[in-house]
Protein backbone atom coordinates (compact mmCIF):
# COMPACT_ATOMS: atom_id res chain seq x y z
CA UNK A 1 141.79 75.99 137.52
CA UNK A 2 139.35 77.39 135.00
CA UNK A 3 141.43 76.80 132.25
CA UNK A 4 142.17 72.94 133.41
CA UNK A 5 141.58 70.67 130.66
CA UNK A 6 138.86 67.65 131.27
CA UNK A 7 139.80 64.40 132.62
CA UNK A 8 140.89 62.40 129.19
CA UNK A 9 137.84 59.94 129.40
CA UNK A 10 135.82 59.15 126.24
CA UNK A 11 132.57 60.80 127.36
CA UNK A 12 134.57 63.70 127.70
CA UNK A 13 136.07 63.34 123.94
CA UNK A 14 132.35 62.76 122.40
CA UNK A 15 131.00 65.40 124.51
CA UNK A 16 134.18 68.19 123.32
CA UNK A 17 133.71 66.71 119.70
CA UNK A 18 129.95 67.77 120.15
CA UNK A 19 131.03 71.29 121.33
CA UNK A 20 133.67 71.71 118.59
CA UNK A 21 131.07 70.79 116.16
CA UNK A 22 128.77 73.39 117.26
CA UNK A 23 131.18 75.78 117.73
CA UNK A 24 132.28 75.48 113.88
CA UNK A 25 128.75 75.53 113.03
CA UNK A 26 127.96 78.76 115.53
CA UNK A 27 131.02 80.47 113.24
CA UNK A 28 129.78 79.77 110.32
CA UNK A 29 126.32 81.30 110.98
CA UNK A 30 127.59 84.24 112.87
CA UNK A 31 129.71 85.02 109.25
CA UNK A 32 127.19 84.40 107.03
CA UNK A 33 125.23 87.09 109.71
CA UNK A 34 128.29 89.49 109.46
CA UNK A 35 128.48 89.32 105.76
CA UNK A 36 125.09 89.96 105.40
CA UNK A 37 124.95 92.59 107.91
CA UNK A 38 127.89 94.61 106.33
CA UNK A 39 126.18 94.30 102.53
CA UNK A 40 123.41 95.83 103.91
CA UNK A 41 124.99 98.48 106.01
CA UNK A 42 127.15 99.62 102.77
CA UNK A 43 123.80 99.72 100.89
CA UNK A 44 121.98 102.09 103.89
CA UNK A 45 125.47 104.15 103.91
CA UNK A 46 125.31 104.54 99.98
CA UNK A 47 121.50 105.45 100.19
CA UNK A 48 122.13 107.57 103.22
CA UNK A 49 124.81 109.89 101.51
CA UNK A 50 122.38 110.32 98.05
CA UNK A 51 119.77 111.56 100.43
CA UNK A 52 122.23 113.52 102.07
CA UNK A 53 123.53 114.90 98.83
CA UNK A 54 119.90 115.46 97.61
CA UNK A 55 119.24 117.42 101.08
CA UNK A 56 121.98 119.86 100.42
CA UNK A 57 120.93 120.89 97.27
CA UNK A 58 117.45 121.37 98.66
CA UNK A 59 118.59 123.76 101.10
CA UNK A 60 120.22 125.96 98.85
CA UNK A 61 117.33 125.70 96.95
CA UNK A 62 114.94 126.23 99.96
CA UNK A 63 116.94 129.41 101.01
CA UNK A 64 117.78 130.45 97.51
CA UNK A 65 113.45 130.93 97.06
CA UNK A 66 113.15 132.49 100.85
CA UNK A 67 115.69 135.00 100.34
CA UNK A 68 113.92 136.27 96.92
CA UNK A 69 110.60 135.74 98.85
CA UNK A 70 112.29 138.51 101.57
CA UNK A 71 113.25 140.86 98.64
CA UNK A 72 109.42 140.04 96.55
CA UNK A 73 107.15 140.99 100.15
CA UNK A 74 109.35 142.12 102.35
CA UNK A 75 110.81 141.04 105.91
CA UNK A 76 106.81 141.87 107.75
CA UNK A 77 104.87 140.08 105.43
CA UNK A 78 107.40 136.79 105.00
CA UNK A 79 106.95 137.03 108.82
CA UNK A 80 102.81 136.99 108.92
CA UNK A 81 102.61 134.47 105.92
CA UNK A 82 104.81 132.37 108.09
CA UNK A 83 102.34 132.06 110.79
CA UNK A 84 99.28 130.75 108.82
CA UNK A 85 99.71 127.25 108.15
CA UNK A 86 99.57 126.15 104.42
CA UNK A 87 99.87 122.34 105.12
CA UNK A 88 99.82 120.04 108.59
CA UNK A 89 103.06 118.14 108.70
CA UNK A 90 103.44 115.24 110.95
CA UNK A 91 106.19 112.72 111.65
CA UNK A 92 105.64 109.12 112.95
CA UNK A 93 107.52 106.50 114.00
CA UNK A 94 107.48 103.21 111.88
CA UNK A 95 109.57 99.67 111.88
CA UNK A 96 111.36 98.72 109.26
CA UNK A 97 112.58 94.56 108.66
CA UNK A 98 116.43 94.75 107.74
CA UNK A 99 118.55 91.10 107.90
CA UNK A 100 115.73 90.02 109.96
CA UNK A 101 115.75 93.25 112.69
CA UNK A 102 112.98 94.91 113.28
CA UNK A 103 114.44 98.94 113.17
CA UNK A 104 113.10 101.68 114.22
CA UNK A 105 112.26 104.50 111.29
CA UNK A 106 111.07 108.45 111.02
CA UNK A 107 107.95 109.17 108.05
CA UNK A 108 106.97 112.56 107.59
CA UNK A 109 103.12 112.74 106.57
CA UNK A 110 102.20 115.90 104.70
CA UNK A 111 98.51 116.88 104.16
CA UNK A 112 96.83 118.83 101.57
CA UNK A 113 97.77 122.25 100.92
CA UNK A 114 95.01 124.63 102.93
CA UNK A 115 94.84 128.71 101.82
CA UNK A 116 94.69 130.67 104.72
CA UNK A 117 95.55 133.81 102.41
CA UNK A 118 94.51 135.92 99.77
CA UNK A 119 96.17 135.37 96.21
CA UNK A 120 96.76 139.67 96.23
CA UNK A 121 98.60 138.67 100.14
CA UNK A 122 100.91 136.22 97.85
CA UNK A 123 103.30 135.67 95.53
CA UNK A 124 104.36 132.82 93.12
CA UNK A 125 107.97 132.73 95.08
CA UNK A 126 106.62 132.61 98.62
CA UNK A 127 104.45 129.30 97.22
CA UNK A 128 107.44 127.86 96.08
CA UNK A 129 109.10 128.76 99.36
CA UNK A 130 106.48 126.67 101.13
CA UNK A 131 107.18 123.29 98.54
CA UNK A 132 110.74 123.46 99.20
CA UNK A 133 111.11 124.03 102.75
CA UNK A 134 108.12 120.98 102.93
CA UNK A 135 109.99 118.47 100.38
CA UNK A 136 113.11 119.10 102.70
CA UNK A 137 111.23 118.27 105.90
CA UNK A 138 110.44 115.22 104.35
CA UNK A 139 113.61 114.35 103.39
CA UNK A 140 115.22 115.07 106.22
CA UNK A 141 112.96 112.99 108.21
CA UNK A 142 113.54 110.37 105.88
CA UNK A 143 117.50 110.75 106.79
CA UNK A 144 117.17 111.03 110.87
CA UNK A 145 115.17 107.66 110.20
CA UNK A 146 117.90 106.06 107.56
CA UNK A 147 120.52 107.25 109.86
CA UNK A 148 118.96 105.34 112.69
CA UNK A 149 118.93 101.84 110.76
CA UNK A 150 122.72 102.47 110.04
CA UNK A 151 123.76 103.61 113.05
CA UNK A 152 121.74 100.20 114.62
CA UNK A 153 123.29 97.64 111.72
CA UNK A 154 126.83 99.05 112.86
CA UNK A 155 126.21 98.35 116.21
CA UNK A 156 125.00 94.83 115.44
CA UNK A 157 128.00 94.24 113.28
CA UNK A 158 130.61 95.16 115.57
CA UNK A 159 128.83 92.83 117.80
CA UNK A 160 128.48 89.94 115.62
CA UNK A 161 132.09 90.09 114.98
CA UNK A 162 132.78 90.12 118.48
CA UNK A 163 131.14 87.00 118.90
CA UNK A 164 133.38 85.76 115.28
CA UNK A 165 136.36 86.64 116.96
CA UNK A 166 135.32 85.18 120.47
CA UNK A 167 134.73 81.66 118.27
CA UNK A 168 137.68 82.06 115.81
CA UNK A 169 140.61 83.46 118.48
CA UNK A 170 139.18 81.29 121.74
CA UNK A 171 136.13 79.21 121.63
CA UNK A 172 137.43 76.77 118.87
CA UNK A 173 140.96 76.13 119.67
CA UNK A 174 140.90 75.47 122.73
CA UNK A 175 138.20 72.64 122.24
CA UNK A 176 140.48 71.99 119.06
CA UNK A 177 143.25 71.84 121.90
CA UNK A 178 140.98 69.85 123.99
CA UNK A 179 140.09 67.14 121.54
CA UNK A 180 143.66 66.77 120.64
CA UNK A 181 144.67 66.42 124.21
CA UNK A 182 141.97 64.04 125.19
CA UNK A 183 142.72 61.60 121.64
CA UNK A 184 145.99 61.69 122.58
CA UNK A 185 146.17 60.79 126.30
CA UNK A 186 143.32 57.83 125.48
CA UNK A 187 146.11 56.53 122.23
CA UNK A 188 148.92 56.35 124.68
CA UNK A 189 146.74 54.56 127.17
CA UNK A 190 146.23 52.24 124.34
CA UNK A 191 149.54 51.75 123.78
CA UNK A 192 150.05 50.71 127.33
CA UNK A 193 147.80 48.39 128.02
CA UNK A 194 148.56 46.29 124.80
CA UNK A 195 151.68 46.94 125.79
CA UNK A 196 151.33 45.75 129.61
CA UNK A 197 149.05 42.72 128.03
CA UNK A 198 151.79 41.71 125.38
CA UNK A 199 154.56 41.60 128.54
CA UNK A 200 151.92 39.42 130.76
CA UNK A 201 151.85 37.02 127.77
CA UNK A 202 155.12 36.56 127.01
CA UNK A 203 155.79 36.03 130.96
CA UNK A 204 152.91 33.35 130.71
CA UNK A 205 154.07 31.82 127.99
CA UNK A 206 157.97 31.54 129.48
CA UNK A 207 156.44 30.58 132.80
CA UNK A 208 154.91 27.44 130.58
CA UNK A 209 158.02 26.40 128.67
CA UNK A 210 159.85 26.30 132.54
C-alpha cells in the first residue's frame, strides 16, 4: 500500500530521522517565506489603496477642469485642441525585486510639453486640463503595475501556505508517526532478544548444576 509504513530496520530509522529533520527545517523556511510574503503584500495593499485614493481625487479634478474647459471654448474647439498632441506619453514594462521575485511592473514616460497651438487658440483651463488628465495617466499606470505585484504576492502566498499546510497537516506526522513506529518495533525487539538470551542462560546454567 502507499501508505505502508517501512520495514522497522535502523537504516530505515536514520534515513526517516533525516527526512523529519528536513521536513522541520523545509517548515520553518516556507514560514519565515509566508511571513515575509504577507508583510509585504499588506505594505503593496496599503500603498495600492493611497494611490487609489489619490487617483480618485484626480479624476474629479481632471473632469472638474474639462468640463470648465467645455464651457471656456466650447464643445468644437475642446474637440480640435484634443487632436494636437501637447506631450508623447509612453508606457513600458519594467521588473521590480519584491521578497526575492522578480515582478512584472507598468511606468508611464511623459516627454516635454510641445505647442502645436496658438496662445489666442488657448486658454489657461484647457492647459491645466492637459496636466491633470497627464498626472492621472501616470498614476494610473503606476496602479495597473502595483496591482500586478499584489495580485502576484497573493498568489505566491496562498501557495506557500499550501506547501505550510502540506508539511504541518501531512508531511511531518506521518514521518513523526514513522519514527515512532520504527523506535518502537526495534525497543521491543530489544526486549526480546535479551529476553530470549537471559532464558538460554538460565537453561545453561540449570543444565550445569544437573
Amino acid at each position: 500500500m502507499a501508505n505502508a509504513y517501512p520495514a522497522p530496520t535502523k537504516t530505515n530509522l536514520i534515513a526517516e530521522k533525516r527526512n523529519l529533520s528536513l521536513a522541520l527545517q523545509g517548515y520553518d523556511l516556507l514560514e519565515k517565506k509566508r511571513e515575509i510574503l504577507v508583510i509585504e503584500l499588506l505594505k503593496r495593499m496599503d500603498e495600492l489603496d493611497l494611490l487609489e485614493r489619490d487617483i480618485h481625487e484626480l479624476t474629479d479634478k481632471a473632469y472638474a477642469h474639462l468640463r470648465r474647459t467645455l464651457l471656456a471654448v466650447g464643445r468644437e474647439r475642446v474637440l480640435a485642441l484634443s487632436f494636437k498632441p501637447v506631450r508623447s506619453i509612453s508606457l513600458e514594462t519594467g521588473r521590480v525585486e519584491v521578497s526575492g521575485m522578480s515582478l512584472p511592473t507598468l511606468v508611464a514616460h511623459e516627454g516635454a510639453p510641445e505647442l502645436n497651438y496658438s496662445f489666442m487658440n488657448s486658454f489657461a483651463v484647457s492647459d491645466e486640463t492637459v496636466v491633470e488628465f497627464s498626472e492621472l495617466l501616470q498614476k494610473l499606470a503606476s496602479a495597473a503595475g502595483l496591482r500586478s505585484i499584489v495580485w502576484r504576492l497573493a498568489r505566491e502566498v496562498k501557495k506557500t501556505q499550501r506547501r505550510v499546510n502540506a508539511l504541518d497537516k501531512m508531511v511531518i506526522p506521518r514521518s513523526g508517526d514513522i519514527v515512532k513506529f520504527i523506535e518502537l518495533t526495534l525497543d521491543e525487539r530489544e526486549r526480546e532478544s535479551l529476553f530470549a538470551i537471559k532464558l538460554l542462560k538460565r537453561r545453561a546454567a540449570e543444565r550445569e548444576n544437573l
